[in-house]
PDB file of N, CA and C in Angstrom:
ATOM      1  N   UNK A   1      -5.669   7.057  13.906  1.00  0.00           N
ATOM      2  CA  UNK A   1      -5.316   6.060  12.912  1.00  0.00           C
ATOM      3  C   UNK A   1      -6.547   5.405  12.307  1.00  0.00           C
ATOM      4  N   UNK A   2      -7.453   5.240  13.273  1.00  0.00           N
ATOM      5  CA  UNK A   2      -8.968   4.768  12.387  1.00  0.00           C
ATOM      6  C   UNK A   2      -9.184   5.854  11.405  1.00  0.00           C
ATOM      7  N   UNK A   3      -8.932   6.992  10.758  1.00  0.00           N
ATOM      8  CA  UNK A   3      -9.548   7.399   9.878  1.00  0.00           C
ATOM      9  C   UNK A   3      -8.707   6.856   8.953  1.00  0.00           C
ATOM     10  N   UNK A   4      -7.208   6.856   8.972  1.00  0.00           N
ATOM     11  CA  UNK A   4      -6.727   6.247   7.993  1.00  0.00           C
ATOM     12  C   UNK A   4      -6.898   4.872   7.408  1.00  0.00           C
ATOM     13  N   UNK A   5      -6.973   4.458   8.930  1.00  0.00           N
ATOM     14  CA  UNK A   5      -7.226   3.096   8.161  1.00  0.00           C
ATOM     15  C   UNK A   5      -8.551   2.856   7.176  1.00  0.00           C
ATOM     16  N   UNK A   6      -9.480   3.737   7.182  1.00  0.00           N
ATOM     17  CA  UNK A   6     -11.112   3.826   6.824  1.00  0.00           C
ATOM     18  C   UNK A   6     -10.491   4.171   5.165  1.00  0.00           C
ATOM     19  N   UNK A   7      -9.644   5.177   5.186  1.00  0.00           N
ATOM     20  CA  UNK A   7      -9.405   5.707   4.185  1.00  0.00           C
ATOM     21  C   UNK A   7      -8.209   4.552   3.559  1.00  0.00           C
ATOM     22  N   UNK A   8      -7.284   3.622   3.936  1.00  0.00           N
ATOM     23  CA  UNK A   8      -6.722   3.053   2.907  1.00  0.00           C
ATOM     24  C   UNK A   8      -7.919   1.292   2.472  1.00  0.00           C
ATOM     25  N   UNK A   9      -8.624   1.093   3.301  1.00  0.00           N
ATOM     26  CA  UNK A   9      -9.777   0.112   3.237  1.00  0.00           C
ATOM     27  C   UNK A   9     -10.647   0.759   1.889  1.00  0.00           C
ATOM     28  N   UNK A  10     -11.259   1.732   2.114  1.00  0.00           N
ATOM     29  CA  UNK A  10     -12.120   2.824   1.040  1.00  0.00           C
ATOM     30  C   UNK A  10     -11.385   2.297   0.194  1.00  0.00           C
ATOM     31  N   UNK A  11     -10.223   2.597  -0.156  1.00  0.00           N
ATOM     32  CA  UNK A  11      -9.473   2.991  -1.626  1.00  0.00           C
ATOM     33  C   UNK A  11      -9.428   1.456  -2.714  1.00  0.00           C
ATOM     34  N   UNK A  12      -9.347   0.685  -1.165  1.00  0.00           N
ATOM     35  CA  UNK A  12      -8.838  -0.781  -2.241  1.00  0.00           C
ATOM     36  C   UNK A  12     -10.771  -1.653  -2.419  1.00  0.00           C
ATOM     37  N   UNK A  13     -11.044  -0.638  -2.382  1.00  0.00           N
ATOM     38  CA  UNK A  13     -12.733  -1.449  -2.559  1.00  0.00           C
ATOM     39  C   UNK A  13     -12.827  -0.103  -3.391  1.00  0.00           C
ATOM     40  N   UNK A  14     -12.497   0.608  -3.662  1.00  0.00           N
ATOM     41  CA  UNK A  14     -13.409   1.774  -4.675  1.00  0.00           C
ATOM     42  C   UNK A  14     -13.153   1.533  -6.185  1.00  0.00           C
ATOM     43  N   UNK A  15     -13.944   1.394  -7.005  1.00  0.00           N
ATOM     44  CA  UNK A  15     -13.857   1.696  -8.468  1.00  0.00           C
ATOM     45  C   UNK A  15     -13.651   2.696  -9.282  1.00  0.00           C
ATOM     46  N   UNK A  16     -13.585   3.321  -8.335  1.00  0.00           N
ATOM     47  CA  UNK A  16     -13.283   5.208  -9.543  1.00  0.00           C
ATOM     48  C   UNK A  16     -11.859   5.550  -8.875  1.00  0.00           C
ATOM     49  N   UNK A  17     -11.604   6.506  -9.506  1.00  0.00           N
ATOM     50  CA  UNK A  17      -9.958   7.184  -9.089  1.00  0.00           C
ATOM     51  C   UNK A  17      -9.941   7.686  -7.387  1.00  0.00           C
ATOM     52  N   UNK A  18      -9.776   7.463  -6.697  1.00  0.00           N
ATOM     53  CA  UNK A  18      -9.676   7.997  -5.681  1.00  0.00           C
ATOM     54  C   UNK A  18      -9.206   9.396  -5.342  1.00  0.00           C
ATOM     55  N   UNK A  19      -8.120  10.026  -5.898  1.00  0.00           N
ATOM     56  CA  UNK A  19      -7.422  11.173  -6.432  1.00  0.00           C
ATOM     57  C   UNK A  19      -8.407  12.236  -6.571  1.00  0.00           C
ATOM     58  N   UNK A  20      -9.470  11.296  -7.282  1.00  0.00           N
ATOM     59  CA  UNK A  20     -10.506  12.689  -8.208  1.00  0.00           C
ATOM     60  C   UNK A  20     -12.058  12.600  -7.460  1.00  0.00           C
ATOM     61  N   UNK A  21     -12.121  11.285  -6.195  1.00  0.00           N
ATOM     62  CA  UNK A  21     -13.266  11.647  -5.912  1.00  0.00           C
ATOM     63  C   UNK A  21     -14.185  12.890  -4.930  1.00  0.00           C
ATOM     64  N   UNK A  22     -14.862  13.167  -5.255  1.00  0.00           N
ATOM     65  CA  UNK A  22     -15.117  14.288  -4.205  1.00  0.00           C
ATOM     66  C   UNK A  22     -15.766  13.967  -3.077  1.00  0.00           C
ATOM     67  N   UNK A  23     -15.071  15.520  -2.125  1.00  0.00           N
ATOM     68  CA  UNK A  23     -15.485  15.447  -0.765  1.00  0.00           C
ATOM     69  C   UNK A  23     -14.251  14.495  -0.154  1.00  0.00           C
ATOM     70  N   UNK A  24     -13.247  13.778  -0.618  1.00  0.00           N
ATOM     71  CA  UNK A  24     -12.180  13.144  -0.569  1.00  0.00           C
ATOM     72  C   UNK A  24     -10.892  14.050  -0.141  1.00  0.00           C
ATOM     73  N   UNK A  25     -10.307  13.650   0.573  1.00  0.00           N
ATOM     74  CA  UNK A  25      -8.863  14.006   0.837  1.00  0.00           C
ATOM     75  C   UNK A  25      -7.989  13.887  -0.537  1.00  0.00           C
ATOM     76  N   UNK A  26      -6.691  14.646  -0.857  1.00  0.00           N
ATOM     77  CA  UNK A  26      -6.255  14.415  -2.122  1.00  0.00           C
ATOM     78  C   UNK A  26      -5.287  13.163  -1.687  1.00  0.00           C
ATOM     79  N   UNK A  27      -5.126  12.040  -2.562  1.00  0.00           N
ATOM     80  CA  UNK A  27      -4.362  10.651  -3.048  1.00  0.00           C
ATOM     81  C   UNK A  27      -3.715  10.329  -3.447  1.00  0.00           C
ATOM     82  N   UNK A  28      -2.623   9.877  -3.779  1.00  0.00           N
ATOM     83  CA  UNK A  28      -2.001   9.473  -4.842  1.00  0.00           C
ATOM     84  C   UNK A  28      -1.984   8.009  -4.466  1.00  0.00           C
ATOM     85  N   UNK A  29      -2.219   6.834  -5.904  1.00  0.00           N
ATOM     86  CA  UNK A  29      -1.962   5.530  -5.966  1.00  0.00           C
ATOM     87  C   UNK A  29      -0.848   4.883  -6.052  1.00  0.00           C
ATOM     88  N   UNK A  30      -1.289   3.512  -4.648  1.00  0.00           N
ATOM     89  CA  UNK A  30      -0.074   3.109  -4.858  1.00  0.00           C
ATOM     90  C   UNK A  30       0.170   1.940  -5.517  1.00  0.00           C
ATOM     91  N   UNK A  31       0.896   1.289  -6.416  1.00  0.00           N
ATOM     92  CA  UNK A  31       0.900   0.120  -7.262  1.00  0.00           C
ATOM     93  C   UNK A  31       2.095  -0.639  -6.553  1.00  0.00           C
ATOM     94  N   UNK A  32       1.538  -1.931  -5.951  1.00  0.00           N
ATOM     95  CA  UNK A  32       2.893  -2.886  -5.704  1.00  0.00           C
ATOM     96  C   UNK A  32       2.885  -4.240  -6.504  1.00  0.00           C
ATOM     97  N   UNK A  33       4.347  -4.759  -7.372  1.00  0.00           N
ATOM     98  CA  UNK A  33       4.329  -6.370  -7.507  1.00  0.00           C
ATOM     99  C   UNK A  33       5.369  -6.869  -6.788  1.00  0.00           C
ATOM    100  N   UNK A  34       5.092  -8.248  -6.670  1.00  0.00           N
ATOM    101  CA  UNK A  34       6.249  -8.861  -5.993  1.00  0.00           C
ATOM    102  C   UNK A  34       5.755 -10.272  -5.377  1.00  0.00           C
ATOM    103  N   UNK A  35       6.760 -10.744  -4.441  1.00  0.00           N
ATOM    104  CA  UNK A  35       6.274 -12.021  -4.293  1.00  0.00           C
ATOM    105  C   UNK A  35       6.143 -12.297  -2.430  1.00  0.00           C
ATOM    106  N   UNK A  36       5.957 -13.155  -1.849  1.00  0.00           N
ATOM    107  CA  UNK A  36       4.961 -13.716  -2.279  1.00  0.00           C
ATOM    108  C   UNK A  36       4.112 -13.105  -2.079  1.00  0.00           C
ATOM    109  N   UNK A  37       2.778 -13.760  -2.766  1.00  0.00           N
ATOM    110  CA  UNK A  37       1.510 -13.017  -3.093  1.00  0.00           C
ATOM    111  C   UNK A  37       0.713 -13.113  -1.328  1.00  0.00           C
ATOM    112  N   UNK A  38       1.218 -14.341  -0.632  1.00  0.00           N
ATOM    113  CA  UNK A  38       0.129 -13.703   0.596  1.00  0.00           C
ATOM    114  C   UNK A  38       1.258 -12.982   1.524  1.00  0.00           C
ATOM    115  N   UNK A  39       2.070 -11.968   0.954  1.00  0.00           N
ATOM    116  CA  UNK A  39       2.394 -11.496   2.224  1.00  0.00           C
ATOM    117  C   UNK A  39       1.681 -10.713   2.766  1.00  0.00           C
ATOM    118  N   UNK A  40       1.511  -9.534   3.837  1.00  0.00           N
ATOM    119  CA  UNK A  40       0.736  -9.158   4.226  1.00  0.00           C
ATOM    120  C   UNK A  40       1.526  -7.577   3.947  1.00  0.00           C
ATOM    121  N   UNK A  41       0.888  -6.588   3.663  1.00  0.00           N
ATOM    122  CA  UNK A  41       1.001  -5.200   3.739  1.00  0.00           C
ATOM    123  C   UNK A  41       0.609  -3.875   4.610  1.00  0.00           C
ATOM    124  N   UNK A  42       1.619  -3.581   5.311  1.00  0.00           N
ATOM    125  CA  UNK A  42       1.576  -2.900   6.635  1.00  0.00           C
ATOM    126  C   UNK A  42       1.479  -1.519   5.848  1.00  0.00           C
ATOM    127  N   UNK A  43       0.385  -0.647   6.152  1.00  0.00           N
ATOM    128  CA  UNK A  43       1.290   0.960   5.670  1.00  0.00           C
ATOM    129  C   UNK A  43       1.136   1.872   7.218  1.00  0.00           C
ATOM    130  N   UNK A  44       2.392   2.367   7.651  1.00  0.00           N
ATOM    131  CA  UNK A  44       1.881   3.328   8.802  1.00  0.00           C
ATOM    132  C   UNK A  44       1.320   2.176   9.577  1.00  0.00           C
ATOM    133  N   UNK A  45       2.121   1.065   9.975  1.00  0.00           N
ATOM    134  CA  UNK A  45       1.660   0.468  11.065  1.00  0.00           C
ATOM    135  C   UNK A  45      -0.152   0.088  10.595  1.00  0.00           C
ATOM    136  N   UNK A  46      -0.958  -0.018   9.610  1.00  0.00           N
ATOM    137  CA  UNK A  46      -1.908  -0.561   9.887  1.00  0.00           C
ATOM    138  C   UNK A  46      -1.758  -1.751   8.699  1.00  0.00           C
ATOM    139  N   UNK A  47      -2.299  -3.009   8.629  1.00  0.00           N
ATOM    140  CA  UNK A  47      -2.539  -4.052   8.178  1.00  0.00           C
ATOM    141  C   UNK A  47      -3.461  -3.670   6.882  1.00  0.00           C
ATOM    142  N   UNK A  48      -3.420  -3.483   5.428  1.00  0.00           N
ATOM    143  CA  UNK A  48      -4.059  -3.451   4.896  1.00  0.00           C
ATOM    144  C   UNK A  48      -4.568  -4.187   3.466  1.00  0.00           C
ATOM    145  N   UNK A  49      -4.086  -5.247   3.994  1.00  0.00           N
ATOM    146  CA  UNK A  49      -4.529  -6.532   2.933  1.00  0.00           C
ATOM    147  C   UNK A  49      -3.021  -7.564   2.822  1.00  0.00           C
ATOM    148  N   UNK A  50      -3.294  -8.250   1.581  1.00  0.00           N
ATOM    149  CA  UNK A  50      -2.517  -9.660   1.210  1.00  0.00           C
ATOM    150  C   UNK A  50      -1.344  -8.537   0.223  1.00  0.00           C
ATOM    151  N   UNK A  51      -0.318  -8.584  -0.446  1.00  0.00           N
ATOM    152  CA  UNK A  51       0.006  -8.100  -1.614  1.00  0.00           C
ATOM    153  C   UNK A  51      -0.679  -8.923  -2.832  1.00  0.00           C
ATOM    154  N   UNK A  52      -1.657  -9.501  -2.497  1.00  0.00           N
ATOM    155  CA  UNK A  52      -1.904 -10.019  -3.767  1.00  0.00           C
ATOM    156  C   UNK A  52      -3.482  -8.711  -4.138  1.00  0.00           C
ATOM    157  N   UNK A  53      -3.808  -8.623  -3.220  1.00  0.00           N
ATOM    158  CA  UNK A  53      -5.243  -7.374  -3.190  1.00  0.00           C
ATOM    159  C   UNK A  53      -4.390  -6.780  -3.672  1.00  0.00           C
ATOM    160  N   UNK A  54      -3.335  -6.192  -2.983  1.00  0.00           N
ATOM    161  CA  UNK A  54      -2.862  -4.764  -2.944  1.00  0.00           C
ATOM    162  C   UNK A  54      -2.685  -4.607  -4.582  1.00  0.00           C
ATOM    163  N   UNK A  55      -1.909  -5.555  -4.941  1.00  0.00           N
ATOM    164  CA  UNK A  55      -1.569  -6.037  -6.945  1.00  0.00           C
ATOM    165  C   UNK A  55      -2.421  -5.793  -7.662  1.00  0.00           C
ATOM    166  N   UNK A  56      -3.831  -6.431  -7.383  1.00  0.00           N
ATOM    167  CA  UNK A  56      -4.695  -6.123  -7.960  1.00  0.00           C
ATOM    168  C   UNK A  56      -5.854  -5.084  -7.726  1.00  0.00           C
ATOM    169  N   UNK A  57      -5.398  -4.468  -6.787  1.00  0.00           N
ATOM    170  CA  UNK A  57      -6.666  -3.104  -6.514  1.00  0.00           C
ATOM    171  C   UNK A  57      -5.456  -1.600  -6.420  1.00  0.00           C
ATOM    172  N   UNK A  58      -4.482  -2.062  -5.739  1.00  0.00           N
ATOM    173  CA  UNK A  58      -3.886  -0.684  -5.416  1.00  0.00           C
ATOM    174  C   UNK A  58      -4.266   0.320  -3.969  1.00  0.00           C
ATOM    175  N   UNK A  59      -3.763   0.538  -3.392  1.00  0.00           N
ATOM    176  CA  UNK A  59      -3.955   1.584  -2.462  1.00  0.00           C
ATOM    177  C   UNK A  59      -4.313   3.202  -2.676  1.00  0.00           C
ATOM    178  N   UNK A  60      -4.586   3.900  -2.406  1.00  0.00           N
ATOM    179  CA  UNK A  60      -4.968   5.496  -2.398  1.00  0.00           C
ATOM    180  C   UNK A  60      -3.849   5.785  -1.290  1.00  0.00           C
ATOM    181  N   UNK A  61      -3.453   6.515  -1.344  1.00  0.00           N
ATOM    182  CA  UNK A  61      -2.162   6.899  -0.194  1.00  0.00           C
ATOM    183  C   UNK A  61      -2.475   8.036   0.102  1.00  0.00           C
ATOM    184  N   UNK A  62      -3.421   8.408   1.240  1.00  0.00           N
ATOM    185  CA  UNK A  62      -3.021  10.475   1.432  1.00  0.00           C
ATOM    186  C   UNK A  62      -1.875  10.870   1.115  1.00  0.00           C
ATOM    187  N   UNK A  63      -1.707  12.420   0.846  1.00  0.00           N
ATOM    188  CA  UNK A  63      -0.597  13.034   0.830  1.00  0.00           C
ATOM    189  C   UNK A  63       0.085  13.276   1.926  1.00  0.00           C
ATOM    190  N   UNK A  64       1.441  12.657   1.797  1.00  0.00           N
ATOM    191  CA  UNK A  64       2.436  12.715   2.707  1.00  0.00           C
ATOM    192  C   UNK A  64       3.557  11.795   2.543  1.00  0.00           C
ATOM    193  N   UNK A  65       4.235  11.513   4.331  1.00  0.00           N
ATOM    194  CA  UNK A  65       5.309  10.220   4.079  1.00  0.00           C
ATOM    195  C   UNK A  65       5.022   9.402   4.811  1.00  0.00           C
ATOM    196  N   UNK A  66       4.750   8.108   3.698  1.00  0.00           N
ATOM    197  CA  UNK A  66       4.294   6.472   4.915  1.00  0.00           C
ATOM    198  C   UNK A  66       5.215   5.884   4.277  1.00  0.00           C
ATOM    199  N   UNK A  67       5.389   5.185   5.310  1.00  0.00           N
ATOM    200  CA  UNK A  67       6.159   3.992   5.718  1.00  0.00           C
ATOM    201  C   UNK A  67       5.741   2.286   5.309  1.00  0.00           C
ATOM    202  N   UNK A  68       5.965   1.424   4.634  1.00  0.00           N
ATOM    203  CA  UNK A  68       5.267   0.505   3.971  1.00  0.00           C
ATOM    204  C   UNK A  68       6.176  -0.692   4.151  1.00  0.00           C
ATOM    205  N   UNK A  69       5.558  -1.879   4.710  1.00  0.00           N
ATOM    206  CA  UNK A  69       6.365  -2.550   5.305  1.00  0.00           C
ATOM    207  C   UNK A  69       5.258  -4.083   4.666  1.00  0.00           C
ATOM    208  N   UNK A  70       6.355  -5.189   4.410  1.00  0.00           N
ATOM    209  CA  UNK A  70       5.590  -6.093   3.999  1.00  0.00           C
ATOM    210  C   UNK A  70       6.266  -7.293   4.728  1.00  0.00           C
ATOM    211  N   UNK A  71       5.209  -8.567   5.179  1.00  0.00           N
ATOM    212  CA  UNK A  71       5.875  -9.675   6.236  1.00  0.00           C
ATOM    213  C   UNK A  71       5.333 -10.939   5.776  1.00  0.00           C
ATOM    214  N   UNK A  72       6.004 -11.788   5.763  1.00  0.00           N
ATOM    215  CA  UNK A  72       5.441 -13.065   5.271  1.00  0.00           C
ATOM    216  C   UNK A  72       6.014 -14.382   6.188  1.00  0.00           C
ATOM    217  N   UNK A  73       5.347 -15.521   6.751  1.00  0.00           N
ATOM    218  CA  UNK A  73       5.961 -16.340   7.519  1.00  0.00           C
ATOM    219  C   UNK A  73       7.216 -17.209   6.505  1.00  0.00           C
ATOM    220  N   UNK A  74       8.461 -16.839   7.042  1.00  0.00           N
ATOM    221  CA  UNK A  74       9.670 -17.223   6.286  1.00  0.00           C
ATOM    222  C   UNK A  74      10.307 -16.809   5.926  1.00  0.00           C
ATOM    223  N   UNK A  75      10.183 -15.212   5.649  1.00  0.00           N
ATOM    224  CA  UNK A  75      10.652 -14.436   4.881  1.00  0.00           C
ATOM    225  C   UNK A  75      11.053 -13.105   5.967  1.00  0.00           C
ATOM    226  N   UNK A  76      12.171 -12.863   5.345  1.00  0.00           N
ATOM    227  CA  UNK A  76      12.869 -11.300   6.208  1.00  0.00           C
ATOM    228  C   UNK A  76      11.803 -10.300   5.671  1.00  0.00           C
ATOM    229  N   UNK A  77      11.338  -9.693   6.571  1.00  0.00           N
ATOM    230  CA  UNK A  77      10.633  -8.456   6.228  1.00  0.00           C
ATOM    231  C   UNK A  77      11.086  -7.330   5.534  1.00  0.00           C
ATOM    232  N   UNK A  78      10.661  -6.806   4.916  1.00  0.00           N
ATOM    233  CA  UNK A  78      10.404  -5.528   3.410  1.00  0.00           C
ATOM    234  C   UNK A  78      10.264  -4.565   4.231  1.00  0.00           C
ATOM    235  N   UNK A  79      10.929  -3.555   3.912  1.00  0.00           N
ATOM    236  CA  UNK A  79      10.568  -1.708   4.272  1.00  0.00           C
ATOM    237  C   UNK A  79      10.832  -1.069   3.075  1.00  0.00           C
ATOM    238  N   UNK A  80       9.913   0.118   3.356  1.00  0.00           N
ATOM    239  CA  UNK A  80      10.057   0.938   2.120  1.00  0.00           C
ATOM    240  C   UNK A  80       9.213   2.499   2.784  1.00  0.00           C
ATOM    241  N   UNK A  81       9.935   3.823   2.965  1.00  0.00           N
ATOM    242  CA  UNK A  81       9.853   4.751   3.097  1.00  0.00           C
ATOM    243  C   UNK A  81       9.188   5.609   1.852  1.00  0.00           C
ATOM    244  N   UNK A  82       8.388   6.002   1.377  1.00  0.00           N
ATOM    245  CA  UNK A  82       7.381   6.669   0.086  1.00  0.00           C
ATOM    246  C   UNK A  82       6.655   8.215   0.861  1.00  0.00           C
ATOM    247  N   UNK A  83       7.051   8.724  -0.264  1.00  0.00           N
ATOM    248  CA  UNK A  83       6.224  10.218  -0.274  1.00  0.00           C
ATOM    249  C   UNK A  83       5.140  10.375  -1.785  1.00  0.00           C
ATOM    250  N   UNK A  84       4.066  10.565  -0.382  1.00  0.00           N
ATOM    251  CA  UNK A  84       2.972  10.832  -1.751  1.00  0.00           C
ATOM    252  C   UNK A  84       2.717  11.891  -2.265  1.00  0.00           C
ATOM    253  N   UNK A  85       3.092  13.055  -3.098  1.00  0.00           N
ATOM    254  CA  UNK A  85       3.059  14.603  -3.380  1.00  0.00           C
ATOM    255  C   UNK A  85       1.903  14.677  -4.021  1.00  0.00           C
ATOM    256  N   UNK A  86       1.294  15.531  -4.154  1.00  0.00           N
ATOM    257  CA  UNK A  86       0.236  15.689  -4.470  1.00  0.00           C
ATOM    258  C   UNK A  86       0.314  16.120  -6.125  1.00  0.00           C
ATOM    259  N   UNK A  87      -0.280  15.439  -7.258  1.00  0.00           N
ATOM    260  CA  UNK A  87      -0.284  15.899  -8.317  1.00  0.00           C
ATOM    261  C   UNK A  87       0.699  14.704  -8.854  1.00  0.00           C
ATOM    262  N   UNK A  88       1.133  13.873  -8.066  1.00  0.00           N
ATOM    263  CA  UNK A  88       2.447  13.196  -8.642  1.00  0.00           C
ATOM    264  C   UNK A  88       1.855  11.833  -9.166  1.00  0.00           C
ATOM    265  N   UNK A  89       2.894  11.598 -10.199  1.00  0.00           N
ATOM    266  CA  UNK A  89       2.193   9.897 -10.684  1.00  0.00           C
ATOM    267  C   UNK A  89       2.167   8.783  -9.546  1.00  0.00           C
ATOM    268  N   UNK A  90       1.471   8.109 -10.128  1.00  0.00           N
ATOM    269  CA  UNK A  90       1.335   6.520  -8.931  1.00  0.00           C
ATOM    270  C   UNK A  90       2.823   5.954  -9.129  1.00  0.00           C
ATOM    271  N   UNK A  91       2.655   6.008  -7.063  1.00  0.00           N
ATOM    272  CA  UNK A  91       4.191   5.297  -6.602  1.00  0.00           C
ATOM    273  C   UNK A  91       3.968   3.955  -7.038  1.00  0.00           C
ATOM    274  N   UNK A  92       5.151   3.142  -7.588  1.00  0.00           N
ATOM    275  CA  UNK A  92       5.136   2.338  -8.076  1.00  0.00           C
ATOM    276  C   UNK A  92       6.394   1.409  -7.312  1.00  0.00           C
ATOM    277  N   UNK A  93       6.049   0.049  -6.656  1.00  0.00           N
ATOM    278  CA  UNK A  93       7.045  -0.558  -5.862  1.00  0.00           C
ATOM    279  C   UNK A  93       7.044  -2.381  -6.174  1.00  0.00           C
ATOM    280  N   UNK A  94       8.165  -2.552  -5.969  1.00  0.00           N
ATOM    281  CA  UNK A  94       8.511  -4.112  -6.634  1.00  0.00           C
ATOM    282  C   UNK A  94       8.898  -4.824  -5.365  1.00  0.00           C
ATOM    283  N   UNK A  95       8.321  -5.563  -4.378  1.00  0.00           N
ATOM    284  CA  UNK A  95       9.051  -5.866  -3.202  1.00  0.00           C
ATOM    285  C   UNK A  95       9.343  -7.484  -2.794  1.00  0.00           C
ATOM    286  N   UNK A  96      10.347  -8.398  -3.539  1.00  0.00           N
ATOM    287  CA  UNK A  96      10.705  -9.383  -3.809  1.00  0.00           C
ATOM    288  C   UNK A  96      10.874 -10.087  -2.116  1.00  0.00           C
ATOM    289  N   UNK A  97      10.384 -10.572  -1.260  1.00  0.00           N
ATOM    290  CA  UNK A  97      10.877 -10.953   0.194  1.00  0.00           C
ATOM    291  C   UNK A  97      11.654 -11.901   0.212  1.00  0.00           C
ATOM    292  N   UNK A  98      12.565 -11.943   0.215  1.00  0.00           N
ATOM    293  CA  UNK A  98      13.820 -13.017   0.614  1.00  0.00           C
ATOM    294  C   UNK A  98      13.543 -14.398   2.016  1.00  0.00           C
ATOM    295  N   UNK A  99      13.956 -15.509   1.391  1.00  0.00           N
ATOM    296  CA  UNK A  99      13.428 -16.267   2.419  1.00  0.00           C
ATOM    297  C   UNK A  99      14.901 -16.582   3.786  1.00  0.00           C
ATOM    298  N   UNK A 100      13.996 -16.713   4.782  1.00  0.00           N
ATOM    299  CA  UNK A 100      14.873 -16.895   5.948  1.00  0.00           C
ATOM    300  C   UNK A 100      15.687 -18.356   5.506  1.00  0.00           C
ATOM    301  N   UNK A 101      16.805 -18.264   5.604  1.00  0.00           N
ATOM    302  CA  UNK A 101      17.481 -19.841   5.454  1.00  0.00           C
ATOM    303  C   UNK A 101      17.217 -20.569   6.425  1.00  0.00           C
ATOM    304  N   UNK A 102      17.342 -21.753   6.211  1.00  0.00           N
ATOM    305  CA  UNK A 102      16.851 -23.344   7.355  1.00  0.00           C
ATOM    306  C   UNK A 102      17.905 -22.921   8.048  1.00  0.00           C
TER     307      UNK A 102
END
């Protein structure tokens, strides 16, 4: 799991396409909006930022199927099952978290 995690860290700090860089595993991007902005974004069980990074940088996703899970104190937790195919446009996800009632 440390390489992945190396590899979804890489992606949200890189400035060029990830998809197209070389010597790179192939990618596809992932684009999330939604609220709230500090929830936190799980992919495959690793922690990889606020959704507010994620909004504004995007993830690189190896090719395959992860699992994407978002948690916020108050709020019922978000799942979302995604396949990244290779060649395919950026997954694109809207993940609104509902708050726990008093």
């Amino acid at each position: 799991m440390g390489v992945r995690r190396l590899a979804f860290t890489a992606a949200l700090l890189c400035a060029c396409n990830p998809a197209e860089a070389p010597g790179q595993q192939p990618t596809v991007s992932l684009r999330m909006t939604g609220t709230p902005a500090d929830a936190v974004v799980i992919i495959d069980d690793e922690a990889v930022g606020t959704l507010e990074l994620v909004m504004a940088h995007g993830v690189a996703l190896p090719v395959g199927v992860h699992h994407i899970t978002l948690k916020a104190e108050g709020y019922f937790p978000w799942d979302k099952e995604v396949e990244a195919k290779l060649g395919s446009e950026p997954i694109r996800l809207d993940a609104k978290l509902m708050p726990v009632p008093d």
